[in-house]
PDB file of N, CA and C in Angstrom:
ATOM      1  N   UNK A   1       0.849  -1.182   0.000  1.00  0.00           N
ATOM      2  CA  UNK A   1       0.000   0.000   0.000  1.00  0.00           C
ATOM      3  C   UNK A   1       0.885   1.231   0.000  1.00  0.00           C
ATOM      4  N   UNK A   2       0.236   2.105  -0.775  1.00  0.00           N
ATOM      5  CA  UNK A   2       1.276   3.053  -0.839  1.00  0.00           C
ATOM      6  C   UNK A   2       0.205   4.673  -0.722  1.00  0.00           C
ATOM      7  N   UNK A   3       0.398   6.068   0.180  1.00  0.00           N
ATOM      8  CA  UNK A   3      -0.588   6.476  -0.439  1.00  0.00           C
ATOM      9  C   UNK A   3       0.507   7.766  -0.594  1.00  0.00           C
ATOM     10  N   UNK A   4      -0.347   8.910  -1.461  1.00  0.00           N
ATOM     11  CA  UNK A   4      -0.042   9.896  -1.931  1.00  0.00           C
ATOM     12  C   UNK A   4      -0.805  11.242  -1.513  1.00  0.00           C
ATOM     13  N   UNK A   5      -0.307  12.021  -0.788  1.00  0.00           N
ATOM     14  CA  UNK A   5      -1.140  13.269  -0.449  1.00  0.00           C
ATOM     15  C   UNK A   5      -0.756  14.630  -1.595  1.00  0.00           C
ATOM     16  N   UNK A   6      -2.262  15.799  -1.660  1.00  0.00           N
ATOM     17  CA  UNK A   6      -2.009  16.696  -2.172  1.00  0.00           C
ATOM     18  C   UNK A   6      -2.473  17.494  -1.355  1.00  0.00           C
ATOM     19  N   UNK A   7      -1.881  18.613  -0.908  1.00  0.00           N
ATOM     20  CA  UNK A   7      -2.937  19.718  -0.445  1.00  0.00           C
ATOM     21  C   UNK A   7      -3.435  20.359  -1.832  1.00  0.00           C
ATOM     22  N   UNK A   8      -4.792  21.082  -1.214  1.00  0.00           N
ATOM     23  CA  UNK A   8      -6.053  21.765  -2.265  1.00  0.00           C
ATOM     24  C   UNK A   8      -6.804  22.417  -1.593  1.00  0.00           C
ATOM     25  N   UNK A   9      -6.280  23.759  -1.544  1.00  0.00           N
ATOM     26  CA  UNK A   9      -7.626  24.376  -0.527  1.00  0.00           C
ATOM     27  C   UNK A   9      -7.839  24.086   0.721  1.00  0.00           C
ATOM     28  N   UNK A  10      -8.855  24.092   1.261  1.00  0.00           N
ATOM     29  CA  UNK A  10      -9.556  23.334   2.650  1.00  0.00           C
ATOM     30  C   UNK A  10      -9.605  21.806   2.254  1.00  0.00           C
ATOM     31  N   UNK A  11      -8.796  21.166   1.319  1.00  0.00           N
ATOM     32  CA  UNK A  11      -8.613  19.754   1.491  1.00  0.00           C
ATOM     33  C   UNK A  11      -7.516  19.010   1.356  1.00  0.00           C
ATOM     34  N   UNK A  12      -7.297  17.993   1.508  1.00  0.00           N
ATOM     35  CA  UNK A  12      -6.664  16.696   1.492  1.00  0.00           C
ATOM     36  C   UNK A  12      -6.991  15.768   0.648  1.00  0.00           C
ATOM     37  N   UNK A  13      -6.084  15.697  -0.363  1.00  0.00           N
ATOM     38  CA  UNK A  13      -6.183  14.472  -1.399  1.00  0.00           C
ATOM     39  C   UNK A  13      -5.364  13.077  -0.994  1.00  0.00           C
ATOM     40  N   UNK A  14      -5.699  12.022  -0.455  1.00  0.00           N
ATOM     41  CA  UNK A  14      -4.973  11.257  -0.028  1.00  0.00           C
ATOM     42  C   UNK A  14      -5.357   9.711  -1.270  1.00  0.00           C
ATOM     43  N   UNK A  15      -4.350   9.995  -2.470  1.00  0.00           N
ATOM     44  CA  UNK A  15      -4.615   8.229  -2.762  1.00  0.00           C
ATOM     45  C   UNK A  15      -4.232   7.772  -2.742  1.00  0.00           C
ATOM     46  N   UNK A  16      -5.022   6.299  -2.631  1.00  0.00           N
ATOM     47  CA  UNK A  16      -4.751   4.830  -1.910  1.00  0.00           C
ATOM     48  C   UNK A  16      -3.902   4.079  -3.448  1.00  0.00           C
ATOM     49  N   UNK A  17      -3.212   3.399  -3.215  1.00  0.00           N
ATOM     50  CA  UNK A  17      -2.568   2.543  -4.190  1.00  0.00           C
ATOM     51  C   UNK A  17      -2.012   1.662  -3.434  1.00  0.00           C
ATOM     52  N   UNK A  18      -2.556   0.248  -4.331  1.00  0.00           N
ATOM     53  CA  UNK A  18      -2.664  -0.965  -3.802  1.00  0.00           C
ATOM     54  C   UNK A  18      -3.760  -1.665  -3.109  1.00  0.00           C
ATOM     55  N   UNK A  19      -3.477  -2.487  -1.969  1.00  0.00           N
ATOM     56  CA  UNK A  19      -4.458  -3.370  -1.492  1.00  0.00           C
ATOM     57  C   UNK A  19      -4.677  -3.199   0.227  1.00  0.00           C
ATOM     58  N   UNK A  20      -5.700  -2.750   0.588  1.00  0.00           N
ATOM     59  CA  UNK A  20      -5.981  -2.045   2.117  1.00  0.00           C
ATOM     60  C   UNK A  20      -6.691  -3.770   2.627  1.00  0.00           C
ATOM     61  N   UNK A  21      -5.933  -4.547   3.697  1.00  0.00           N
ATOM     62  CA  UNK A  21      -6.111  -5.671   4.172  1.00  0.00           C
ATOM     63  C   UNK A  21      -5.228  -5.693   5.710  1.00  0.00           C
ATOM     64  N   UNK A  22      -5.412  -7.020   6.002  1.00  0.00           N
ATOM     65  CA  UNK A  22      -4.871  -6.943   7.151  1.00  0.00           C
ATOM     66  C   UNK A  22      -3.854  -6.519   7.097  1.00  0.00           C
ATOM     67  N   UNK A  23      -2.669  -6.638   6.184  1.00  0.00           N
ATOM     68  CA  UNK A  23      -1.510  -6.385   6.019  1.00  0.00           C
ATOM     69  C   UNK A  23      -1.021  -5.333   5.863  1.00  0.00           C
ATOM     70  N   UNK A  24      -1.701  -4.405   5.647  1.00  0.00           N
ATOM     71  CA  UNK A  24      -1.796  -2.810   5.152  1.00  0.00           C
ATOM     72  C   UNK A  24      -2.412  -2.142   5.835  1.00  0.00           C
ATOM     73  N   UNK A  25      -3.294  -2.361   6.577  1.00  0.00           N
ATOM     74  CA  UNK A  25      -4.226  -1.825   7.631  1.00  0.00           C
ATOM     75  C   UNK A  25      -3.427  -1.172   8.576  1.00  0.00           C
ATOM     76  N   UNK A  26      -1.957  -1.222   9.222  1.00  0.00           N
ATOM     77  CA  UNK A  26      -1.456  -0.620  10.206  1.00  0.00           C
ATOM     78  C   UNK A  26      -0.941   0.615   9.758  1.00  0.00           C
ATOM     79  N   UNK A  27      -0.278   0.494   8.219  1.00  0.00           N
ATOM     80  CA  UNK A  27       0.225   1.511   7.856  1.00  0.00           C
ATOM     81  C   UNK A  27      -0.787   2.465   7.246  1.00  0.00           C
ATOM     82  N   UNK A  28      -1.586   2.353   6.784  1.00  0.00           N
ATOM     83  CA  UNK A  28      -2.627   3.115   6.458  1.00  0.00           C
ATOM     84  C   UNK A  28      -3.146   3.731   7.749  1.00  0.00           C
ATOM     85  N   UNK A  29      -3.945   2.845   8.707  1.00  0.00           N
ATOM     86  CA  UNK A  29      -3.744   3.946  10.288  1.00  0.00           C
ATOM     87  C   UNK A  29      -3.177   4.720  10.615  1.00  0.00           C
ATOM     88  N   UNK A  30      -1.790   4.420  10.468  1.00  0.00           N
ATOM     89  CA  UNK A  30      -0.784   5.378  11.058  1.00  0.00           C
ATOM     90  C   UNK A  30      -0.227   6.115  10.119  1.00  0.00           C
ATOM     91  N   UNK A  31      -0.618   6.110   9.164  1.00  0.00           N
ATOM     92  CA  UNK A  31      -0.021   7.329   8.307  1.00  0.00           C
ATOM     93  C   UNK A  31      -1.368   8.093   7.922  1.00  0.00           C
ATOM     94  N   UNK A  32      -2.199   8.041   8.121  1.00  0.00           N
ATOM     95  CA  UNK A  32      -4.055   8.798   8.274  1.00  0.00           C
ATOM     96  C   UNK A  32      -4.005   9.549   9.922  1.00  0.00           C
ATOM     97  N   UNK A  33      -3.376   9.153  10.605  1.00  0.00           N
ATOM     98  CA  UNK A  33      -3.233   9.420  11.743  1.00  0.00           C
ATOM     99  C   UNK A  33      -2.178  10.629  11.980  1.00  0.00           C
ATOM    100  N   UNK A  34      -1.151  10.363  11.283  1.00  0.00           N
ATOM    101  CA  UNK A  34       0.048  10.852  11.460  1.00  0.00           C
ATOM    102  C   UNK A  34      -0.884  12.300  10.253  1.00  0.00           C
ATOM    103  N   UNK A  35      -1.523  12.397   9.991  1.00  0.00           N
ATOM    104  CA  UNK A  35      -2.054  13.620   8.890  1.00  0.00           C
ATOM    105  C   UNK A  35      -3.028  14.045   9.850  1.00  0.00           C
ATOM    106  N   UNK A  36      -3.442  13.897  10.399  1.00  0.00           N
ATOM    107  CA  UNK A  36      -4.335  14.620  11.414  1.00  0.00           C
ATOM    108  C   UNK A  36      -3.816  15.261  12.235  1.00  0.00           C
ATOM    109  N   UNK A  37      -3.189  14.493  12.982  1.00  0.00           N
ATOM    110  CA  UNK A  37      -2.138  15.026  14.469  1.00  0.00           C
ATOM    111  C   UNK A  37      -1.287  15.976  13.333  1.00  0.00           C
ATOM    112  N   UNK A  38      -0.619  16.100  12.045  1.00  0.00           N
ATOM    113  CA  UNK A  38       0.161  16.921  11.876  1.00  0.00           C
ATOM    114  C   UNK A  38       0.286  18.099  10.686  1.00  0.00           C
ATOM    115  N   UNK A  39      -0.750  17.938   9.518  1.00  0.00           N
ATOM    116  CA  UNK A  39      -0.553  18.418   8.728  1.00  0.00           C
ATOM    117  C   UNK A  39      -2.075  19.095   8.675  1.00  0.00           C
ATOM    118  N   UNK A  40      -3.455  18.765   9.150  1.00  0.00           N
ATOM    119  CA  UNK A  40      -4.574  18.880   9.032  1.00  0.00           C
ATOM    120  C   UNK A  40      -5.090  20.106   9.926  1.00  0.00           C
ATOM    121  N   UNK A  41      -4.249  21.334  10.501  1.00  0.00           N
ATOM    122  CA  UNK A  41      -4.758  22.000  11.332  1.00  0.00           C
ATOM    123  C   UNK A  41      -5.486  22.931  10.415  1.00  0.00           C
ATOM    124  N   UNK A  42      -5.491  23.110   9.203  1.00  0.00           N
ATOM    125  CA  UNK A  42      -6.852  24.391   8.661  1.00  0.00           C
ATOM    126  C   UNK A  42      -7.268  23.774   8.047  1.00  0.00           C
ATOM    127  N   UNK A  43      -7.253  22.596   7.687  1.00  0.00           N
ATOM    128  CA  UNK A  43      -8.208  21.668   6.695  1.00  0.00           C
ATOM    129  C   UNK A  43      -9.714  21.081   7.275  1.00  0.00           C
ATOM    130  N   UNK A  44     -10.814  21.146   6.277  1.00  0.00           N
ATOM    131  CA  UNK A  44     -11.999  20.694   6.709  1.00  0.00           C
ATOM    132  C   UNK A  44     -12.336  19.422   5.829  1.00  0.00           C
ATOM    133  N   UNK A  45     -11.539  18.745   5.228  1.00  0.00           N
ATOM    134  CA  UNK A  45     -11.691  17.355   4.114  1.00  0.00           C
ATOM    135  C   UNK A  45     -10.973  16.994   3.981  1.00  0.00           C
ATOM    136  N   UNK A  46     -10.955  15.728   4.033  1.00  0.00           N
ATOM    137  CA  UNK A  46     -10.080  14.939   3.676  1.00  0.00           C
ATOM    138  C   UNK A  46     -10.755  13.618   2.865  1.00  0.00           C
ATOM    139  N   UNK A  47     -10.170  13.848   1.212  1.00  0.00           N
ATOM    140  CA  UNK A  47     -11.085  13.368   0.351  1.00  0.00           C
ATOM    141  C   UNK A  47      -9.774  11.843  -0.141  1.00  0.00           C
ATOM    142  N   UNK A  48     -10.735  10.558  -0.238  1.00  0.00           N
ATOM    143  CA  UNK A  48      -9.509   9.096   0.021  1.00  0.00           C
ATOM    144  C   UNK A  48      -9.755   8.701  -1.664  1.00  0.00           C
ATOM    145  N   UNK A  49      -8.925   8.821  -2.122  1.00  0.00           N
ATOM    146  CA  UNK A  49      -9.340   8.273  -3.789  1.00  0.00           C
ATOM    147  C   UNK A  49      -9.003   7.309  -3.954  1.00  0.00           C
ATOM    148  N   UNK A  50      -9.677   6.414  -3.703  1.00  0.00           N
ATOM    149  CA  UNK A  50      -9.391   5.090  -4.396  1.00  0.00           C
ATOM    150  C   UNK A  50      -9.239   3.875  -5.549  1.00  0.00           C
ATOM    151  N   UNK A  51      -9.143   4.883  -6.621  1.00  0.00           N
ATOM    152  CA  UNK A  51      -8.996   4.629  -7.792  1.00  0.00           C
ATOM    153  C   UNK A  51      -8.313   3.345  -8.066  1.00  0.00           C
ATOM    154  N   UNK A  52      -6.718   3.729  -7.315  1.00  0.00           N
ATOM    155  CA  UNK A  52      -6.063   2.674  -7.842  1.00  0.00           C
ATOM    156  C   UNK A  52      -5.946   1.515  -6.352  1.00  0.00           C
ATOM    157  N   UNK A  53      -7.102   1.479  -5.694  1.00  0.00           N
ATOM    158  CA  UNK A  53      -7.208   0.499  -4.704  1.00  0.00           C
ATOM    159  C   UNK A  53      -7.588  -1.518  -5.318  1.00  0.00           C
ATOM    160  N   UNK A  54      -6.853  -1.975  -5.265  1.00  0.00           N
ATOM    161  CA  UNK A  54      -7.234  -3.397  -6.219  1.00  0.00           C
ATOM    162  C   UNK A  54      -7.853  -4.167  -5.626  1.00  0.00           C
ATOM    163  N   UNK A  55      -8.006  -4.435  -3.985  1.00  0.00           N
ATOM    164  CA  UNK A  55      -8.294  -5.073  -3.203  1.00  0.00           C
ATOM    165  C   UNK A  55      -8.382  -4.194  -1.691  1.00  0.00           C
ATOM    166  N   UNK A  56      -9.865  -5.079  -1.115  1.00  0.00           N
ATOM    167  CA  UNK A  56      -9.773  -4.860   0.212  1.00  0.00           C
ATOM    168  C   UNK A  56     -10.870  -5.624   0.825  1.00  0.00           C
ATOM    169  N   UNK A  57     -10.505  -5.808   2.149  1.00  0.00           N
ATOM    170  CA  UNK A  57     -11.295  -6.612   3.154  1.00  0.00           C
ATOM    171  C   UNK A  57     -11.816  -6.013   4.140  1.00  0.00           C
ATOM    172  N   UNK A  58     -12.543  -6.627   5.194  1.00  0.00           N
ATOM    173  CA  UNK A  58     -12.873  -5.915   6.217  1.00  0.00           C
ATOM    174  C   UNK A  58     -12.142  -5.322   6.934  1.00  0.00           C
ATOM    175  N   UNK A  59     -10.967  -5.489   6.754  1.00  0.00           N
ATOM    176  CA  UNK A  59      -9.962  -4.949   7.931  1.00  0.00           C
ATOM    177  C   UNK A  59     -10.233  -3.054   7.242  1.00  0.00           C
ATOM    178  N   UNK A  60     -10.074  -3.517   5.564  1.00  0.00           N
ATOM    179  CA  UNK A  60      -9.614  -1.823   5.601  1.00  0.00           C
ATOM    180  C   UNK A  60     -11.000  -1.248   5.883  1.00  0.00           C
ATOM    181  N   UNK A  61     -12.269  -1.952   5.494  1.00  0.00           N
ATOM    182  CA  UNK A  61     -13.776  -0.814   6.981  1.00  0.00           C
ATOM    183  C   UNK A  61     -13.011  -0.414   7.699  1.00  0.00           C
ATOM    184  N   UNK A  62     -12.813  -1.289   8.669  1.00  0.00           N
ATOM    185  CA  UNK A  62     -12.399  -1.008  10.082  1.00  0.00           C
ATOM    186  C   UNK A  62     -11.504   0.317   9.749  1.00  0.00           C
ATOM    187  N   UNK A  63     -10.522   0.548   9.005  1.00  0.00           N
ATOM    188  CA  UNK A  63      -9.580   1.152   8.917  1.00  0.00           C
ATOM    189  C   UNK A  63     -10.686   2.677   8.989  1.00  0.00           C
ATOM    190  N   UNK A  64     -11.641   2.503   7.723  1.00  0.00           N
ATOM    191  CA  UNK A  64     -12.346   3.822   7.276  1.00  0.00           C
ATOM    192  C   UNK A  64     -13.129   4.298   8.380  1.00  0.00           C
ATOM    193  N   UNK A  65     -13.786   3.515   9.360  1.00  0.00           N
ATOM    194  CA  UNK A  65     -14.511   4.060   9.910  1.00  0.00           C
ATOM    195  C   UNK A  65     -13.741   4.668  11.100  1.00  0.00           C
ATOM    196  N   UNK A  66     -12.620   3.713  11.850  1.00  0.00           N
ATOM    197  CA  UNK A  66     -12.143   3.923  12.779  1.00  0.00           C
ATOM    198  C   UNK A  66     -11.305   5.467  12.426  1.00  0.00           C
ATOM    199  N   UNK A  67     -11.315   6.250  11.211  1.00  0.00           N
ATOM    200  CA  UNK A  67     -10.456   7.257  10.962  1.00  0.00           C
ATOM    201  C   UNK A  67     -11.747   8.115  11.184  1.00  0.00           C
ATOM    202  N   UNK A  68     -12.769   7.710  10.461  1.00  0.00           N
ATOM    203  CA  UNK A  68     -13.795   8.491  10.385  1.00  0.00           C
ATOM    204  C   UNK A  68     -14.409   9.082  11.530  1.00  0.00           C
ATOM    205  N   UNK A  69     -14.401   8.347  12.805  1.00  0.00           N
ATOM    206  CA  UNK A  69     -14.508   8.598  14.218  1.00  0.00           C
ATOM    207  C   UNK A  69     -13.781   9.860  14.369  1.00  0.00           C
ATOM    208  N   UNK A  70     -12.375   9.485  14.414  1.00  0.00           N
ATOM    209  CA  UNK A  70     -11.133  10.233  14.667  1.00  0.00           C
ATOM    210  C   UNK A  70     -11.347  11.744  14.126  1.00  0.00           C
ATOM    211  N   UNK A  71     -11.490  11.656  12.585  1.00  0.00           N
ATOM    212  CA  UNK A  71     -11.434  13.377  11.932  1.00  0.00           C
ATOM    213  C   UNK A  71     -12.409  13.892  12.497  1.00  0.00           C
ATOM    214  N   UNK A  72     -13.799  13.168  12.513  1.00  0.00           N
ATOM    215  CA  UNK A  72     -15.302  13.950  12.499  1.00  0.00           C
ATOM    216  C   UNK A  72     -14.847  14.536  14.282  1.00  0.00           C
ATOM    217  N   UNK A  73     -14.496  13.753  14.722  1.00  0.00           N
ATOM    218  CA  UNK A  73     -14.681  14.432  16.277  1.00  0.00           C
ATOM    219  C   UNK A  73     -13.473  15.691  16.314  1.00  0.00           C
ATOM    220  N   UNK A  74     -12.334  16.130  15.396  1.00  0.00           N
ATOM    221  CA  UNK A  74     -12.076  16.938  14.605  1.00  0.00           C
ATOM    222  C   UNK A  74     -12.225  18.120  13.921  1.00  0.00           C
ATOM    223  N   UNK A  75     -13.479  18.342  13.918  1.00  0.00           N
ATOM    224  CA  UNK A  75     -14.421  18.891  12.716  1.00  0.00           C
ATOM    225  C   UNK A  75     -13.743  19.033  10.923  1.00  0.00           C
ATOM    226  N   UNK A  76     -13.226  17.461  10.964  1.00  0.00           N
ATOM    227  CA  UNK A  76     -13.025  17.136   9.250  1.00  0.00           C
ATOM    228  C   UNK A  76     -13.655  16.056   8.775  1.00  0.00           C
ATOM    229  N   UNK A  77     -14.363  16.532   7.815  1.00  0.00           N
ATOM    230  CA  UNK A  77     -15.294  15.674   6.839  1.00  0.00           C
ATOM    231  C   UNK A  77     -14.547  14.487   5.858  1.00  0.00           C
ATOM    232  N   UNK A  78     -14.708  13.136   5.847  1.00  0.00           N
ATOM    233  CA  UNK A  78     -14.012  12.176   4.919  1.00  0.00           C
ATOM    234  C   UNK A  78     -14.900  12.138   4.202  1.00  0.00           C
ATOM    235  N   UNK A  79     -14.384  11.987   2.718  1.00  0.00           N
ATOM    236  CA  UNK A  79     -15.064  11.357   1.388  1.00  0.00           C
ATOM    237  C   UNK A  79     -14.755  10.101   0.780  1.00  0.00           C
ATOM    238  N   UNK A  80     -14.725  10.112   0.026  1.00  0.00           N
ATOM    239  CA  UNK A  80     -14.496   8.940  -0.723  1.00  0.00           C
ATOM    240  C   UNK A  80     -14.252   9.320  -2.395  1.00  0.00           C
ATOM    241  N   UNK A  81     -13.490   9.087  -3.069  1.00  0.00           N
ATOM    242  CA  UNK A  81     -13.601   9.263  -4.129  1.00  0.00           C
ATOM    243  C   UNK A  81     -12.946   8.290  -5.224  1.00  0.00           C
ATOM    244  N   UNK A  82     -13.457   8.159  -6.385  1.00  0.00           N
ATOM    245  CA  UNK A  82     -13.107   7.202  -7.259  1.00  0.00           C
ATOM    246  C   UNK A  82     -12.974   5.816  -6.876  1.00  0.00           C
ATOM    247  N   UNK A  83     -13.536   5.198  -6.237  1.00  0.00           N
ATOM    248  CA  UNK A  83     -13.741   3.442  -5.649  1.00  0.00           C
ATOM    249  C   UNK A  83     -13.113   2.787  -7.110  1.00  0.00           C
ATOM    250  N   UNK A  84     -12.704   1.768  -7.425  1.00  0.00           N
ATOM    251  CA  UNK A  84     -13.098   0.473  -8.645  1.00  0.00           C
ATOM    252  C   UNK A  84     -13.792   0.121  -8.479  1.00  0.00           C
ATOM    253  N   UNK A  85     -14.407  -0.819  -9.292  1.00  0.00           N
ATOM    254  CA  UNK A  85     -15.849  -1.282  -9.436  1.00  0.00           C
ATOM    255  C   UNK A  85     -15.899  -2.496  -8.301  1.00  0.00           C
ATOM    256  N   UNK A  86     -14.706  -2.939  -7.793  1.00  0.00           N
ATOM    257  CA  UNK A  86     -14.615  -4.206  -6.621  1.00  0.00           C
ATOM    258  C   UNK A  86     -14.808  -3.531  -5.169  1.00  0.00           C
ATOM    259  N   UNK A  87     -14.179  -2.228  -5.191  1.00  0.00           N
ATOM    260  CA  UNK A  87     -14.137  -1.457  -3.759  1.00  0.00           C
ATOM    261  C   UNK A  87     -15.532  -0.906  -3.455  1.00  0.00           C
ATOM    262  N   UNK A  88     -16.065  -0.277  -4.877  1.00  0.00           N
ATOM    263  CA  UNK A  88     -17.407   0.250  -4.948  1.00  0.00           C
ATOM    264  C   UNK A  88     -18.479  -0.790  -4.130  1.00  0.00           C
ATOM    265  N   UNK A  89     -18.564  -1.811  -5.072  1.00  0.00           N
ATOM    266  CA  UNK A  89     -19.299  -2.827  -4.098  1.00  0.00           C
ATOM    267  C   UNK A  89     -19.178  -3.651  -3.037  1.00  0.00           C
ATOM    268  N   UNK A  90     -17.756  -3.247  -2.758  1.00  0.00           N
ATOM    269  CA  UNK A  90     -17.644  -3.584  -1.150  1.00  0.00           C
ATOM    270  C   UNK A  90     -18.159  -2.306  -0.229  1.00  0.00           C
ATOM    271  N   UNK A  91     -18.137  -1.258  -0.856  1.00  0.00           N
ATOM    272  CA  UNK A  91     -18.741  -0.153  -0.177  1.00  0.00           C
ATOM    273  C   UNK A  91     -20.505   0.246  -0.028  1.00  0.00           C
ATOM    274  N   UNK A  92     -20.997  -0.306  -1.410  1.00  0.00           N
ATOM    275  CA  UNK A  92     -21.937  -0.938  -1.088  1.00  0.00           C
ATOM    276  C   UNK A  92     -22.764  -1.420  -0.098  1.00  0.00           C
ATOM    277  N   UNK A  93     -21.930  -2.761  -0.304  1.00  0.00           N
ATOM    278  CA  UNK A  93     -22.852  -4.347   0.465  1.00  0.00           C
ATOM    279  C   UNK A  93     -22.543  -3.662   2.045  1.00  0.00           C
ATOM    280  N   UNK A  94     -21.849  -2.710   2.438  1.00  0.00           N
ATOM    281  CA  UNK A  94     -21.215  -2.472   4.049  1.00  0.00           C
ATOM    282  C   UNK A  94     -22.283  -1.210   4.024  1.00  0.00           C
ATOM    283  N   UNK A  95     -22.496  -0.171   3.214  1.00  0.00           N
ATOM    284  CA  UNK A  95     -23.482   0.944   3.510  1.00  0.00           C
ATOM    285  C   UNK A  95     -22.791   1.719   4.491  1.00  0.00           C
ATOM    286  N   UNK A  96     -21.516   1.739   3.598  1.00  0.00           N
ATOM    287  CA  UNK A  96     -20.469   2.819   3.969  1.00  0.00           C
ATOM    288  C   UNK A  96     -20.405   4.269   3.615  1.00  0.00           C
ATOM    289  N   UNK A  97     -21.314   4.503   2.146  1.00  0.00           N
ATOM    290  CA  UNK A  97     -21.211   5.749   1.612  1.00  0.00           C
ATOM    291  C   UNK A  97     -22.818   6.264   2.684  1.00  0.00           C
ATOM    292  N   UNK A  98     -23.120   5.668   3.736  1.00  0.00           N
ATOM    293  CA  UNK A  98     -24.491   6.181   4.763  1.00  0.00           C
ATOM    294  C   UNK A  98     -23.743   6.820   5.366  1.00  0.00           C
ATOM    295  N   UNK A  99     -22.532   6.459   5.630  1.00  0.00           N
ATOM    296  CA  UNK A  99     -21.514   7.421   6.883  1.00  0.00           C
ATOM    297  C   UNK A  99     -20.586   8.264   6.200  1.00  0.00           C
ATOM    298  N   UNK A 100     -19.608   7.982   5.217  1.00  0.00           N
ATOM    299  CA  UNK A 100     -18.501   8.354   4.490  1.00  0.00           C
ATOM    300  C   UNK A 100     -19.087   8.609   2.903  1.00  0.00           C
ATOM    301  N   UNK A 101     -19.560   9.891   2.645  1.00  0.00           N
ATOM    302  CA  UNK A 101     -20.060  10.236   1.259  1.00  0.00           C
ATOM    303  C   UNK A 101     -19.023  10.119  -0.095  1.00  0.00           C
ATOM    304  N   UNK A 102     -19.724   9.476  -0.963  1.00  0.00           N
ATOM    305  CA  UNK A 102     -18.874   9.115  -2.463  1.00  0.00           C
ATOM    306  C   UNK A 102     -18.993  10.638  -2.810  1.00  0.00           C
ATOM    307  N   UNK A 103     -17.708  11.386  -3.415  1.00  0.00           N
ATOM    308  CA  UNK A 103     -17.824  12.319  -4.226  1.00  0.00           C
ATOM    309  C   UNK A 103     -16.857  11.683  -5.622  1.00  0.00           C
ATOM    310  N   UNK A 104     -17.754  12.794  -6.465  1.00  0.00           N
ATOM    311  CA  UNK A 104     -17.418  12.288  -7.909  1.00  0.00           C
ATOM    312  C   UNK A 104     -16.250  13.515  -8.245  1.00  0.00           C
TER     313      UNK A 104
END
């Protein structure tokens, strides 16, 4: 897993490349983490593009929501953007975009 940040305004472009699983799940925490505690003090978004995400399991939910806790109590909004058509419907079948909104 590898990700890539841009600043933009009042946001955060963070994309995901590769596969968010158990195996990837720590570093993705802690480097989502490590952007809050350090780079996120005037930002109100932080938008996760997952374009080039190939794979993921429940671990990486866990990952999304457990961040999602974290920013919102924050006052920063997570998105979602660009899923694949495999992540999409894992986002789906979980009724993840009810908590974490898809932007196009």
């Amino acid at each position: 897993m590898e990700i890539n940040y841009l600043n933009k305004d009042d946001s955060v472009y963070a994309e995901l490349s590769g596969e968010l699983d158990e195996y990837s799940a720590e570093y993705v925490r802690i480097s989502l983490d490590d952007l809050l505690n350090k780079s996120l003090k005037e930002k109100t978004k932080l938008i996760l593009d997952f374009s080039k995400v190939s794979f993921m399991d429940s671990t990486g939910i866990g990952v999304l929501l457990g961040r999602y806790n974290k920013f919102s109590k924050n006052d920063i909004m997570i998105y979602i953007k660009n899923p694949t058509s495999y992540v999409n419907r894992i986002f789906e079948m979980t009724g993840i975009y009810q908590i974490i909104p898809k932007v196009s």
